[in-house]
N, C-alpha and C. Protein backbone atom coordinates (compact mmCIF):
# COMPACT_ATOMS: atom_id res chain seq x y z
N UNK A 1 -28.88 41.44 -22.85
CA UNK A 1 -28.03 40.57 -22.07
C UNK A 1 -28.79 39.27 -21.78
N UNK A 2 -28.18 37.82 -22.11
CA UNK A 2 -28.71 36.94 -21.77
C UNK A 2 -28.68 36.43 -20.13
N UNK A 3 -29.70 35.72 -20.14
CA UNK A 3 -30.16 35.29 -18.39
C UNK A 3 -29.39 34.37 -18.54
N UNK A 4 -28.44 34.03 -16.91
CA UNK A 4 -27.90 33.31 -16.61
C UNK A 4 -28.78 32.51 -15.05
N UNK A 5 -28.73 31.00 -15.41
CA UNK A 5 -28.89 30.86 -13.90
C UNK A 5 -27.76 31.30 -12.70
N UNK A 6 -28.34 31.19 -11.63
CA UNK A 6 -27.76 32.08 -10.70
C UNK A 6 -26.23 30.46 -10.08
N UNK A 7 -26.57 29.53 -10.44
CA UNK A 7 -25.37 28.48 -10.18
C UNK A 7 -24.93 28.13 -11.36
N UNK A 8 -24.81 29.01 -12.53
CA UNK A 8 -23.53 28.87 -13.63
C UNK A 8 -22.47 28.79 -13.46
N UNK A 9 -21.87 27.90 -14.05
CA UNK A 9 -20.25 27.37 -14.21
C UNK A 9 -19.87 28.81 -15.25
N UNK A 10 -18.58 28.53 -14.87
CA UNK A 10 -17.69 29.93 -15.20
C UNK A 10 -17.70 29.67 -17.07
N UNK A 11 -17.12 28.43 -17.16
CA UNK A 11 -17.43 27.77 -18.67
C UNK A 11 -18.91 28.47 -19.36
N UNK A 12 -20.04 27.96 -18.66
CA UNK A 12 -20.53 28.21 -19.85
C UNK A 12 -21.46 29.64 -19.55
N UNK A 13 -20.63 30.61 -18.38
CA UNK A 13 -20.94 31.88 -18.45
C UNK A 13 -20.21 32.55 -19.61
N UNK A 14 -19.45 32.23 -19.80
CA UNK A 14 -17.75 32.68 -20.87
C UNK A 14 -18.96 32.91 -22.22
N UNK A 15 -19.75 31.53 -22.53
CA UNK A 15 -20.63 31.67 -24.12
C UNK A 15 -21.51 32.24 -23.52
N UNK A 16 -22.17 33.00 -22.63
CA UNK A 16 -23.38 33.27 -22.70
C UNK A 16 -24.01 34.54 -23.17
N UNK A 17 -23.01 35.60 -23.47
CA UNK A 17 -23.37 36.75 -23.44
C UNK A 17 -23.89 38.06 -22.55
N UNK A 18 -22.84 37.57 -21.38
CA UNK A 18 -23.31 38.89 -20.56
C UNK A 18 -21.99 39.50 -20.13
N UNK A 19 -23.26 40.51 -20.26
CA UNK A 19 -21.69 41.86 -20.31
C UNK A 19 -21.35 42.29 -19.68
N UNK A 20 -21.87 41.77 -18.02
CA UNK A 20 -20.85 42.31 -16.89
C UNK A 20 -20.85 40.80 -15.76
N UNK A 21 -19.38 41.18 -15.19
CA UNK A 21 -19.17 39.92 -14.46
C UNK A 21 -20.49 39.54 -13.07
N UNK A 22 -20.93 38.23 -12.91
CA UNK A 22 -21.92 37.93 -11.81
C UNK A 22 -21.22 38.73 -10.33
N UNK A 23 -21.65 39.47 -9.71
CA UNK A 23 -21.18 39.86 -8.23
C UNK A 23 -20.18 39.13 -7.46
N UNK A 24 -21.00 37.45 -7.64
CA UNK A 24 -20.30 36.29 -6.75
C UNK A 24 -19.05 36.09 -7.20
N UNK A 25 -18.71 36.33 -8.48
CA UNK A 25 -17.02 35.99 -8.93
C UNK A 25 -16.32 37.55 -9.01
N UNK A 26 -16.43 38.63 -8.02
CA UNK A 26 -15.50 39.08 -8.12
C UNK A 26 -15.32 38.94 -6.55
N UNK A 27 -13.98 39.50 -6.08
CA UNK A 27 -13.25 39.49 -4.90
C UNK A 27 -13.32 40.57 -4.17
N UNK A 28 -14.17 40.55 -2.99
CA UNK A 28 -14.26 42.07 -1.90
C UNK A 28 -12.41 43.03 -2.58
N UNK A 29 -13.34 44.23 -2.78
CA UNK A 29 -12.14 45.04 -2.71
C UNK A 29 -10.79 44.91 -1.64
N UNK A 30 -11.11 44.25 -0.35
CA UNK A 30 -10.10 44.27 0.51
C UNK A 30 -8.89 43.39 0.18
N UNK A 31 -9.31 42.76 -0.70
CA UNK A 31 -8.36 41.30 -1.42
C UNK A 31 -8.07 41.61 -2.19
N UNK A 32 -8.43 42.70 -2.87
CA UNK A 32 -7.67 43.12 -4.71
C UNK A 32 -6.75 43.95 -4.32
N UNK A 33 -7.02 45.05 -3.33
CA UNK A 33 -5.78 45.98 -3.28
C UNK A 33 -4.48 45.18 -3.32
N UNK A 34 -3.93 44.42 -2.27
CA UNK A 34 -2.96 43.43 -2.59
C UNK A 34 -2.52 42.49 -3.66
N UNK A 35 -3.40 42.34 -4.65
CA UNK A 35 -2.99 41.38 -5.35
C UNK A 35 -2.19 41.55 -6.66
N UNK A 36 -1.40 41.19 -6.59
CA UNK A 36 -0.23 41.71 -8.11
C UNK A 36 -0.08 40.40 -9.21
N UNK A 37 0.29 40.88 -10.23
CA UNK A 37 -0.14 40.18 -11.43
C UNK A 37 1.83 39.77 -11.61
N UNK A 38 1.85 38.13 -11.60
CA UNK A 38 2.81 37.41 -11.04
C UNK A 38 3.40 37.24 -12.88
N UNK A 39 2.64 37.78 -13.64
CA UNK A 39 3.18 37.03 -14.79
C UNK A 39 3.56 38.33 -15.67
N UNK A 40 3.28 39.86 -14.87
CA UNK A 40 3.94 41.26 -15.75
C UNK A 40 4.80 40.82 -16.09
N UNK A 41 6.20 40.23 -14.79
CA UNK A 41 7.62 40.83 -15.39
C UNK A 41 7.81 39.07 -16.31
N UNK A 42 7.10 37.95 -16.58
CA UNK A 42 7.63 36.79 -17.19
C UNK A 42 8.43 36.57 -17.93
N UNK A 43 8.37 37.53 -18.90
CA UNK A 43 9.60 37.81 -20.21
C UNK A 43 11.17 38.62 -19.50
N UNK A 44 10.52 39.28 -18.23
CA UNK A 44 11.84 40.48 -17.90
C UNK A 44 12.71 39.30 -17.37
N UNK A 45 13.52 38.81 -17.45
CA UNK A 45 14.88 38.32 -17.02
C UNK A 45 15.09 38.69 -15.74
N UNK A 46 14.90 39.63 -15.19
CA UNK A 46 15.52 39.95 -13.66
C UNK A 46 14.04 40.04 -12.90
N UNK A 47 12.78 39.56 -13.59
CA UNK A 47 11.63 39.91 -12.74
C UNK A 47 11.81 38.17 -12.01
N UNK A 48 10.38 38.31 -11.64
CA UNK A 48 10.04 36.68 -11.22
C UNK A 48 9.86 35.70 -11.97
N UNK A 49 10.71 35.02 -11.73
CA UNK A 49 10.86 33.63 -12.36
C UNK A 49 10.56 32.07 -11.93
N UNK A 50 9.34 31.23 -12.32
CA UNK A 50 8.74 29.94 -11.40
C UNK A 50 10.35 28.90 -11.64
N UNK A 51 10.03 28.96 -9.92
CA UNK A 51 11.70 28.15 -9.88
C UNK A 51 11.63 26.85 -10.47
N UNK A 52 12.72 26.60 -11.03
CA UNK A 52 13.16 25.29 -11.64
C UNK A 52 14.09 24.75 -10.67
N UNK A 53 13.77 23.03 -10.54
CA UNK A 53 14.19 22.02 -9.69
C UNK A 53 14.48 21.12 -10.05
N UNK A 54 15.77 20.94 -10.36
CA UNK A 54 16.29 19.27 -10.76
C UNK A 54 16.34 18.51 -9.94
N UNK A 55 15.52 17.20 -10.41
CA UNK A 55 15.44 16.39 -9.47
C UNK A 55 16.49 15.04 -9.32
N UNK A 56 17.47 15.24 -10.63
CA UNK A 56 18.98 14.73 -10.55
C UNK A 56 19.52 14.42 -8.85
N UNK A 57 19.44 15.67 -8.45
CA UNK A 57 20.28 15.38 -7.02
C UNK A 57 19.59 14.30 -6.58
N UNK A 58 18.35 14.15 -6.38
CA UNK A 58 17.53 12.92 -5.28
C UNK A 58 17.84 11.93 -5.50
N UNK A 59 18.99 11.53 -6.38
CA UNK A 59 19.17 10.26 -6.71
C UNK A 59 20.57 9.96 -5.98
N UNK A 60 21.15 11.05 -5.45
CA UNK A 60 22.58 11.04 -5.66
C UNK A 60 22.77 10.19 -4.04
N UNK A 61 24.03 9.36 -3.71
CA UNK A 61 24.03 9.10 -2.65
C UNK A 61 24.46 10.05 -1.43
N UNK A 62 24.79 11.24 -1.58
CA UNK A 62 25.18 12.30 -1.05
C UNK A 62 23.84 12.56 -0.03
N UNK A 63 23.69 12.46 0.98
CA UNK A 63 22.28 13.09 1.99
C UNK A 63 22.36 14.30 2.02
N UNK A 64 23.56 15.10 1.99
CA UNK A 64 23.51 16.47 1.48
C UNK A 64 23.15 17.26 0.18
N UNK A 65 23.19 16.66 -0.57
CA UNK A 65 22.92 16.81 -1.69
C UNK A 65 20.79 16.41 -1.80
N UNK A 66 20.54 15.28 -0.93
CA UNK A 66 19.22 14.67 -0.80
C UNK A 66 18.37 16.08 -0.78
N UNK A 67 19.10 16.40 0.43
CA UNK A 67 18.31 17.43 1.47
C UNK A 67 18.61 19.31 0.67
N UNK A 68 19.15 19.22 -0.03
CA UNK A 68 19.41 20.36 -0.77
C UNK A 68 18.42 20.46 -1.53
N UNK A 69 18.06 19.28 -2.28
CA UNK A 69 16.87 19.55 -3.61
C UNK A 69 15.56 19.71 -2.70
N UNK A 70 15.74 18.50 -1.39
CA UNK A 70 14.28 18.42 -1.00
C UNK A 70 13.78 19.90 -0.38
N UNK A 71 15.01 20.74 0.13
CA UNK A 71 14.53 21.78 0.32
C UNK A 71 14.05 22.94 -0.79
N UNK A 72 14.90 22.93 -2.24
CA UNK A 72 14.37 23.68 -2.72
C UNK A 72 12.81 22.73 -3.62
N UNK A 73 12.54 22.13 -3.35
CA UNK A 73 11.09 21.82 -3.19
C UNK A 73 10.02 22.42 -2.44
N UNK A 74 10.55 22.40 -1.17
CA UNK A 74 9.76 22.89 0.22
C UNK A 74 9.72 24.62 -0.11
N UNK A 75 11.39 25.01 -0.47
CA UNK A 75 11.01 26.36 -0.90
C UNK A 75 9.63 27.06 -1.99
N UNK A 76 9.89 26.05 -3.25
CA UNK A 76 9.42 26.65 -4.55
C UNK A 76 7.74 26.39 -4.00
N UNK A 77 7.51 25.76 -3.46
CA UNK A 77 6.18 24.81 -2.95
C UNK A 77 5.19 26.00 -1.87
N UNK A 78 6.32 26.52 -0.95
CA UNK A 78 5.26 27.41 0.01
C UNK A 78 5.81 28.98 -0.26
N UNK A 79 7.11 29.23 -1.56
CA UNK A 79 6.83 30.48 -2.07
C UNK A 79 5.92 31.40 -2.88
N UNK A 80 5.87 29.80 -4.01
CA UNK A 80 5.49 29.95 -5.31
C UNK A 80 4.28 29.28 -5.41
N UNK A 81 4.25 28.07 -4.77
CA UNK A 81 2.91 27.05 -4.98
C UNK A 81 3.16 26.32 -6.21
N UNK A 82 4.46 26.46 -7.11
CA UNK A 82 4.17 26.10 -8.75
C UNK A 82 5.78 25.74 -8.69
N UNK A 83 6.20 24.75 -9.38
CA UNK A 83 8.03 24.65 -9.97
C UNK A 83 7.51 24.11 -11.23
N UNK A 84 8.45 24.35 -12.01
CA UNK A 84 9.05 23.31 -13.36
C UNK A 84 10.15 22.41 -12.76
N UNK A 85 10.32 21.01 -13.05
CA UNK A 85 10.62 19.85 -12.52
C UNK A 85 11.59 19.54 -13.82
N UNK A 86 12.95 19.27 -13.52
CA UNK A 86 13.59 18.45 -14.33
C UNK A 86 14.63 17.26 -14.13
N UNK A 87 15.05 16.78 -14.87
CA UNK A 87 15.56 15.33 -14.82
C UNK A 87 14.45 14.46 -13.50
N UNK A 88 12.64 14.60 -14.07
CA UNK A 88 12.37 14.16 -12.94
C UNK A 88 11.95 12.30 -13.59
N UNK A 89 12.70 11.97 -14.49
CA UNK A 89 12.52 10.59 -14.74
C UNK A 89 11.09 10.13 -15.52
N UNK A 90 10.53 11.04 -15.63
CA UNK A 90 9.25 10.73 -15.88
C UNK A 90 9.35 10.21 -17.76
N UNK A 91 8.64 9.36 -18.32
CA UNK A 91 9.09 9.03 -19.37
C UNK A 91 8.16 9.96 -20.56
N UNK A 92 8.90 10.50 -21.40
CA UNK A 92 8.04 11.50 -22.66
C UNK A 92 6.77 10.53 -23.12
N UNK A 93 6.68 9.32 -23.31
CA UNK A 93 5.64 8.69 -23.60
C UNK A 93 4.44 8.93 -22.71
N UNK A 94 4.72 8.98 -21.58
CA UNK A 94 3.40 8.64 -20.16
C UNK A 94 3.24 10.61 -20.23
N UNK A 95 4.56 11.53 -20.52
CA UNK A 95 3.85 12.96 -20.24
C UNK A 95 2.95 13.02 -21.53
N UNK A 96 3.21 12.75 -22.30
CA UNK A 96 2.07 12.53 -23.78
C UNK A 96 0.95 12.18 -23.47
N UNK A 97 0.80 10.97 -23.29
CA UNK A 97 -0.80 10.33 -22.59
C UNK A 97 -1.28 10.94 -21.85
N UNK A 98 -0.76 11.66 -21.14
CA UNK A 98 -1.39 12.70 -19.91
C UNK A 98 -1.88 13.63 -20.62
N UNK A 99 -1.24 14.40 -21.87
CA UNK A 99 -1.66 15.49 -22.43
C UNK A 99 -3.13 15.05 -23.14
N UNK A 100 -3.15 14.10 -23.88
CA UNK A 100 -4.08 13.49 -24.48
C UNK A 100 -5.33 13.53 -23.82
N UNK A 101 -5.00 12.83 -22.61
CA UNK A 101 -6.07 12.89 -21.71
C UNK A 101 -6.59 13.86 -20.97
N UNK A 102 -5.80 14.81 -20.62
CA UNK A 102 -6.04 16.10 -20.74
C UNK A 102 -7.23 16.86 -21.34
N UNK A 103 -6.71 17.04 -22.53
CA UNK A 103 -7.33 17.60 -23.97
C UNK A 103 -8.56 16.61 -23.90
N UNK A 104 -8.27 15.85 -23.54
CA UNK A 104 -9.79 14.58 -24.01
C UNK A 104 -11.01 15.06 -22.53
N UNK A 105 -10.72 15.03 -21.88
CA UNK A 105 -11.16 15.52 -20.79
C UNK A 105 -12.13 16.91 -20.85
N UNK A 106 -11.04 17.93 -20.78
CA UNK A 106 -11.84 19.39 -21.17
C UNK A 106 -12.52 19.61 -22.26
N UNK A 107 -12.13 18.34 -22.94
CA UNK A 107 -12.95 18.69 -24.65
C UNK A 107 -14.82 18.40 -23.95
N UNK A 108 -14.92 18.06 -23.16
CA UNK A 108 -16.17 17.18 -22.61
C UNK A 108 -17.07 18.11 -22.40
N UNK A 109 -18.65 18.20 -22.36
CA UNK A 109 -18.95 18.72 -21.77
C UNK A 109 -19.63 19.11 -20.62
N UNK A 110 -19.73 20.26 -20.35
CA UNK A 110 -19.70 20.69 -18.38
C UNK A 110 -20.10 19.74 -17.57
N UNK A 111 -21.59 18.71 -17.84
CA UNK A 111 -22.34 18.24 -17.24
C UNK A 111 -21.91 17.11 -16.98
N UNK A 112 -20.45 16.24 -18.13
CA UNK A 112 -19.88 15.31 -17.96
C UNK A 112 -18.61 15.32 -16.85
N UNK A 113 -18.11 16.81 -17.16
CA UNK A 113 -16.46 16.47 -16.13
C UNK A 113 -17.67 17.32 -14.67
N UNK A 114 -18.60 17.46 -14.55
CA UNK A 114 -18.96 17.76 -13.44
C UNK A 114 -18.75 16.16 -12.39
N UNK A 115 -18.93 15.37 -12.76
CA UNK A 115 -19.14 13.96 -12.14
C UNK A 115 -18.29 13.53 -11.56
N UNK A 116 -16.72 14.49 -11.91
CA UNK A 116 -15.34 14.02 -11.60
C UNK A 116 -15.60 14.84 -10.12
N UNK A 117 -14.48 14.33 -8.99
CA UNK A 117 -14.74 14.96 -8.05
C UNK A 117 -13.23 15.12 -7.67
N UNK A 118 -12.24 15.95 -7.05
CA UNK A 118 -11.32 15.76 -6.21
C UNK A 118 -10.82 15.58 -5.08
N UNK A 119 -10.10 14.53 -4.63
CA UNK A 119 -9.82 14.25 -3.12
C UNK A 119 -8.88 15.24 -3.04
N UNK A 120 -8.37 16.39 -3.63
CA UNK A 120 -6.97 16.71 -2.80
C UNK A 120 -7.70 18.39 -2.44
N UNK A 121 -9.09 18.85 -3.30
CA UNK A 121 -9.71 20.13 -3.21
C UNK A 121 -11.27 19.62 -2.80
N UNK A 122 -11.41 19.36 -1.25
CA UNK A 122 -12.84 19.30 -0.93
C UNK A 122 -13.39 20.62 -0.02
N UNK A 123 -14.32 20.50 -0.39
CA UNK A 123 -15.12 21.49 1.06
C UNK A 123 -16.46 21.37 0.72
N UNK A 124 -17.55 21.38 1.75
CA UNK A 124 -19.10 21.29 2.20
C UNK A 124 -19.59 22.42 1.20
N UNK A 125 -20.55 21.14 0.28
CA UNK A 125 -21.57 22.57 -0.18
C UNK A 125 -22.83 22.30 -0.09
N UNK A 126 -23.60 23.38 0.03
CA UNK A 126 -24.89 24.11 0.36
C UNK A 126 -25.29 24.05 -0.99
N UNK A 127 -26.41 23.19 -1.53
CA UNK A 127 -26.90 23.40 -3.02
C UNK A 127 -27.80 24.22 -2.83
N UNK A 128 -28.30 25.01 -2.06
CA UNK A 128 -28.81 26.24 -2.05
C UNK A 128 -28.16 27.25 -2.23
N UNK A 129 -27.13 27.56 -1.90
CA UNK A 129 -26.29 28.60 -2.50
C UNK A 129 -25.10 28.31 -3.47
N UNK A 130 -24.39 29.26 -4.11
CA UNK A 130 -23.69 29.20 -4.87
C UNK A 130 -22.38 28.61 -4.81
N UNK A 131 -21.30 28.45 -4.97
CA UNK A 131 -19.92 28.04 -4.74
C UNK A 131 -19.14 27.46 -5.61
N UNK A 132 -18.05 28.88 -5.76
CA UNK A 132 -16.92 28.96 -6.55
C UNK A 132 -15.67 28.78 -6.46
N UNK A 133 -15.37 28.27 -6.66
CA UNK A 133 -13.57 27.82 -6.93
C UNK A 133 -13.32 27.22 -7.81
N UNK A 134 -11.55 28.19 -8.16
CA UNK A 134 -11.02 27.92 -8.98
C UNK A 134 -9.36 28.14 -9.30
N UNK A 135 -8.91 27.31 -9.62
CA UNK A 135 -7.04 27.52 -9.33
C UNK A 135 -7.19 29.36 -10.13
N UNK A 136 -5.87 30.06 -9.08
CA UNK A 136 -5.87 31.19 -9.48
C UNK A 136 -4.13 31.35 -9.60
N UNK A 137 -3.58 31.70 -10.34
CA UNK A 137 -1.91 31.99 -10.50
C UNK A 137 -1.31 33.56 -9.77
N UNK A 138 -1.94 33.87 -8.69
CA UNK A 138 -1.56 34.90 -7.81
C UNK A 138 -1.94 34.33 -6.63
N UNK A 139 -1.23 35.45 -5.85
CA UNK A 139 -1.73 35.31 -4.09
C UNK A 139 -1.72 36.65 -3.35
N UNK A 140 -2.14 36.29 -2.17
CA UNK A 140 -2.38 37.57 -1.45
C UNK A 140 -0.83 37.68 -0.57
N UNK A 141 -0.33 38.80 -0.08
CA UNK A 141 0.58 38.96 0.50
C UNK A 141 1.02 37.77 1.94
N UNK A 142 1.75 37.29 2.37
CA UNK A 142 2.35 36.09 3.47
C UNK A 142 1.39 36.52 4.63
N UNK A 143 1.71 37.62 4.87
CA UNK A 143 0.86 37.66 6.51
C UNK A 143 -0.51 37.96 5.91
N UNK A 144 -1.25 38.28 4.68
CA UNK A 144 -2.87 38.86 4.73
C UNK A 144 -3.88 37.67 4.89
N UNK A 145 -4.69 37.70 6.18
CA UNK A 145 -5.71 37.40 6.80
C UNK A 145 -6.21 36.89 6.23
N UNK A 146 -6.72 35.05 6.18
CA UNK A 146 -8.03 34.69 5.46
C UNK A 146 -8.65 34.18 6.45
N UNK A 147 -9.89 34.04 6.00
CA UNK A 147 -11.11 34.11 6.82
C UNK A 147 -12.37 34.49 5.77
N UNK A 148 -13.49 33.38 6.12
CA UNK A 148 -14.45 33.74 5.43
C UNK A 148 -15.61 35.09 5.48
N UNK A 149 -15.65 35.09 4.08
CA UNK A 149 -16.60 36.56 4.41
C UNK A 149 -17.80 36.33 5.13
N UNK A 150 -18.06 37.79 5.79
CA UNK A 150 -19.20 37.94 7.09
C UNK A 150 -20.24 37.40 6.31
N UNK A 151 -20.81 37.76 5.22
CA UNK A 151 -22.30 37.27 4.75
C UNK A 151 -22.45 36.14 4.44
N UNK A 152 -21.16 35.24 5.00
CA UNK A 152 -21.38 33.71 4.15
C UNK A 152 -21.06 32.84 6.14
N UNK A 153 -20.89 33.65 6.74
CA UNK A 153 -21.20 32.76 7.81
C UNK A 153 -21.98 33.61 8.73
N UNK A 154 -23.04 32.45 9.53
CA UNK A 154 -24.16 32.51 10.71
C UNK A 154 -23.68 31.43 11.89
N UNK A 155 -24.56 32.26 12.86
CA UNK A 155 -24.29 31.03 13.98
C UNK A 155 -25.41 29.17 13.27
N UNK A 156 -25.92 29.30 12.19
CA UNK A 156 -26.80 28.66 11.65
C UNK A 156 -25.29 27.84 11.13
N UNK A 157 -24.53 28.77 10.34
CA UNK A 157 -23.97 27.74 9.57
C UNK A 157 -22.35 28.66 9.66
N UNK A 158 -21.58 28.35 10.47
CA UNK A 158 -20.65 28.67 11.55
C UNK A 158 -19.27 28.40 10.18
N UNK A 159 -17.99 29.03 10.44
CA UNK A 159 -17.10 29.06 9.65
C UNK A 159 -16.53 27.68 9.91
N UNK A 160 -15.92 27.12 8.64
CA UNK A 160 -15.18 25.71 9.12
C UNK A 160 -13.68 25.85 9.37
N UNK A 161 -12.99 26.72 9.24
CA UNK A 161 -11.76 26.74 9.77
C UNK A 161 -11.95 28.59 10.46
N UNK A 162 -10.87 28.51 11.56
CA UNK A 162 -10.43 29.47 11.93
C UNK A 162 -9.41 30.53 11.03
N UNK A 163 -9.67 32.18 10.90
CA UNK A 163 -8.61 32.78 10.89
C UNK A 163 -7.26 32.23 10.91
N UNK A 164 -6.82 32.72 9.77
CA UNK A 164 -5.31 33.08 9.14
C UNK A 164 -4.61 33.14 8.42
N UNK A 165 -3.07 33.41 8.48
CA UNK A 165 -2.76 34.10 7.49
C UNK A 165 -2.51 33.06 6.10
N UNK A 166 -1.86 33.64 5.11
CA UNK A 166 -1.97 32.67 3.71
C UNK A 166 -0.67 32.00 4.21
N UNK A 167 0.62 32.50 4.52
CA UNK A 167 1.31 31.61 4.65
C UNK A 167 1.52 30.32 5.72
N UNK A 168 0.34 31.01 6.95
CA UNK A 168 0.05 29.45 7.62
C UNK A 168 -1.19 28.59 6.68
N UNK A 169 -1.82 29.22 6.03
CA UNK A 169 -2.63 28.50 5.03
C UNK A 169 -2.03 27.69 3.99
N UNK A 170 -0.69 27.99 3.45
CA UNK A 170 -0.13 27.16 2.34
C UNK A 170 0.59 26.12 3.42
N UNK A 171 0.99 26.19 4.74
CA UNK A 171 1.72 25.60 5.36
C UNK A 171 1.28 24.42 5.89
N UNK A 172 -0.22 24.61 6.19
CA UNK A 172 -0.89 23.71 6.50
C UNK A 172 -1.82 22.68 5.50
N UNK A 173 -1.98 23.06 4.43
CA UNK A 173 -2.18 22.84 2.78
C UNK A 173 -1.38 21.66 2.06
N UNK A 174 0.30 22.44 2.08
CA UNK A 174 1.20 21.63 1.70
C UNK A 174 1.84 20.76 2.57
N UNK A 175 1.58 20.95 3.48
CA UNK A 175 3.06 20.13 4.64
C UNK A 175 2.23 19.33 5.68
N UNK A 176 0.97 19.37 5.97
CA UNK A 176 0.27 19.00 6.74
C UNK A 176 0.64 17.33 7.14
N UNK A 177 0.46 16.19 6.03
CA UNK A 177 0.42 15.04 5.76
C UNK A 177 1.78 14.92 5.94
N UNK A 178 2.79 15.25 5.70
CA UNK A 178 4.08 14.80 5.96
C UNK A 178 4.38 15.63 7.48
N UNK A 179 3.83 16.15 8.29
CA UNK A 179 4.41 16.65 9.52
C UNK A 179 3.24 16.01 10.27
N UNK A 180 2.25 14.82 10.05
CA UNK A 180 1.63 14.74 10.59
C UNK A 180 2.01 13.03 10.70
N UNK A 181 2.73 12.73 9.33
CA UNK A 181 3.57 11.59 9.69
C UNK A 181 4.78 11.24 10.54
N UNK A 182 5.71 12.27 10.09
CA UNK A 182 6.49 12.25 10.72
C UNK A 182 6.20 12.50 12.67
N UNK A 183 5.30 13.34 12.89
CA UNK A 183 4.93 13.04 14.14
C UNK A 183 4.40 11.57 14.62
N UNK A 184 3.79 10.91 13.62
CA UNK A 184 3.62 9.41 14.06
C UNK A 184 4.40 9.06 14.38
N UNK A 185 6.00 8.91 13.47
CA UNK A 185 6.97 8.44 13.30
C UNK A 185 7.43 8.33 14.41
N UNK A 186 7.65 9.82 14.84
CA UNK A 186 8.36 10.27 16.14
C UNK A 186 7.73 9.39 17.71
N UNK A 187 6.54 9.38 17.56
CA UNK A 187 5.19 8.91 18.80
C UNK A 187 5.51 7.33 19.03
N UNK A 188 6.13 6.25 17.80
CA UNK A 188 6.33 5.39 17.89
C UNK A 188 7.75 4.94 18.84
C-alpha cells in the first residue's frame, strides 16, 4: 500500500493506491445509519424525482402566478437543495462556455485549482490539522442534530456554530441573506 500524506486531497488519494479508505473521510456511524441513497429509485418513475421549475411564470404579470414559481423554488431549495431550471432564459451559447470552462478547470492540476477559493463555502482552517469537504448528493433526516464532533472541539478551540437540526441548517444556509434583507427593508 502506498503512503499517503496525512493532508491528501481526495483527487489524488483516488491514484494513489491504497486500499482502504483514510479514517478522516468516513462518517461516525451515528450519521450513516440515517443516510439513504437519493439516486436508488432515479430511473423508478414513482420514486424521487429532482423537481423541475419553470421559470416561464416569473415573467408573467400575474403576482400570483410570481409567487407560485417563487415558492416552488423555496420548496425544491430547502427539500432537495438541487432543481433542474427551465425556460430560465439563459442563452445555449453562455451554458456552453460554462461547460468549457468547466472541463478546462478540473482538467488542471490539484495544486493549480487549489488557489481558487469560494465566497459562498468558507470556514476557519487549522493547517495543522486536516479538513474535508465536499458537495455530497444525500442528507441526513430534517430534525437529525448537527453539531461538531467531540474530538474536533476544546475549550482551546471552541465550536463555531451552535447545535442543530439540518433543516434549520439548510434554512439558515439558503434563506439567511434574503430574510436578513428583507428585515432591513422592514427596519426602514
Amino acid at each position: 500500500m502506498a503512503a499517503v500524506a496525512k493532508s491528501a486531497r481526495v483527487e489524488s488519494l483516488a491514484g494513489s493506491g491504497l486500499l482502504a479508505i483514510p479514517s478522516e473521510y468516513i462518517r461516525p456511524e451515528s450519521e450513516r445509519l440515517n443516510i439513504v441513497d437519493i439516486f436508488k429509485d432515479e430511473k423508478n418513475e414513482e420514486g424521487p424525482q429532482i423537481p423541475v421549475v419553470d421559470f416561464r411564470g416569473l415573467e408573467s404579470e400575474d403576482k400570483s402566478e410570481r409567487a407560485r414559481v417563487s415558492e416552488e423554488v423555496k420548496r425544491a431549495a430547502m427539500e432537495w437543495g438541487v432543481m433542474q431550471v427551465m425556460n430560465h432564459g439563459i442563452d445555449a451559447g453562455v451554458i456552453e462556455e460554462l461547460k468549457v470552462a468547466g472541463e478546462s478547470f478540473f482538467a488542471q492540476p490539484i495544486e493549480e485549482k487549489e488557489r481558487y477559493r469560494s465566497g459562498l463555502h468558507r470556514g476557519l482552517v487549522n493547517k495543522e490539522k486536516v479538513r474535508i469537504s465536499w458537495a455530497v448528493f444525500c442528507e441526513p433526516p430534517k430534525d437529525q442534530l448537527l453539531q461538531p464532533l467531540t474530538e474536533l472541539v476544546s475549550e482551546a478551540e471552541p465550536a463555531t456554530f451552535s447545535p442543530r437540526t439540518f433543516a434549520q441548517h439548510i434554512e439558515q444556509k439558503l434563506f439567511r441573506k434574503n430574510q436578513e434583507a428583507a428585515a432591513a427593508k422592514e427596519a426602514k
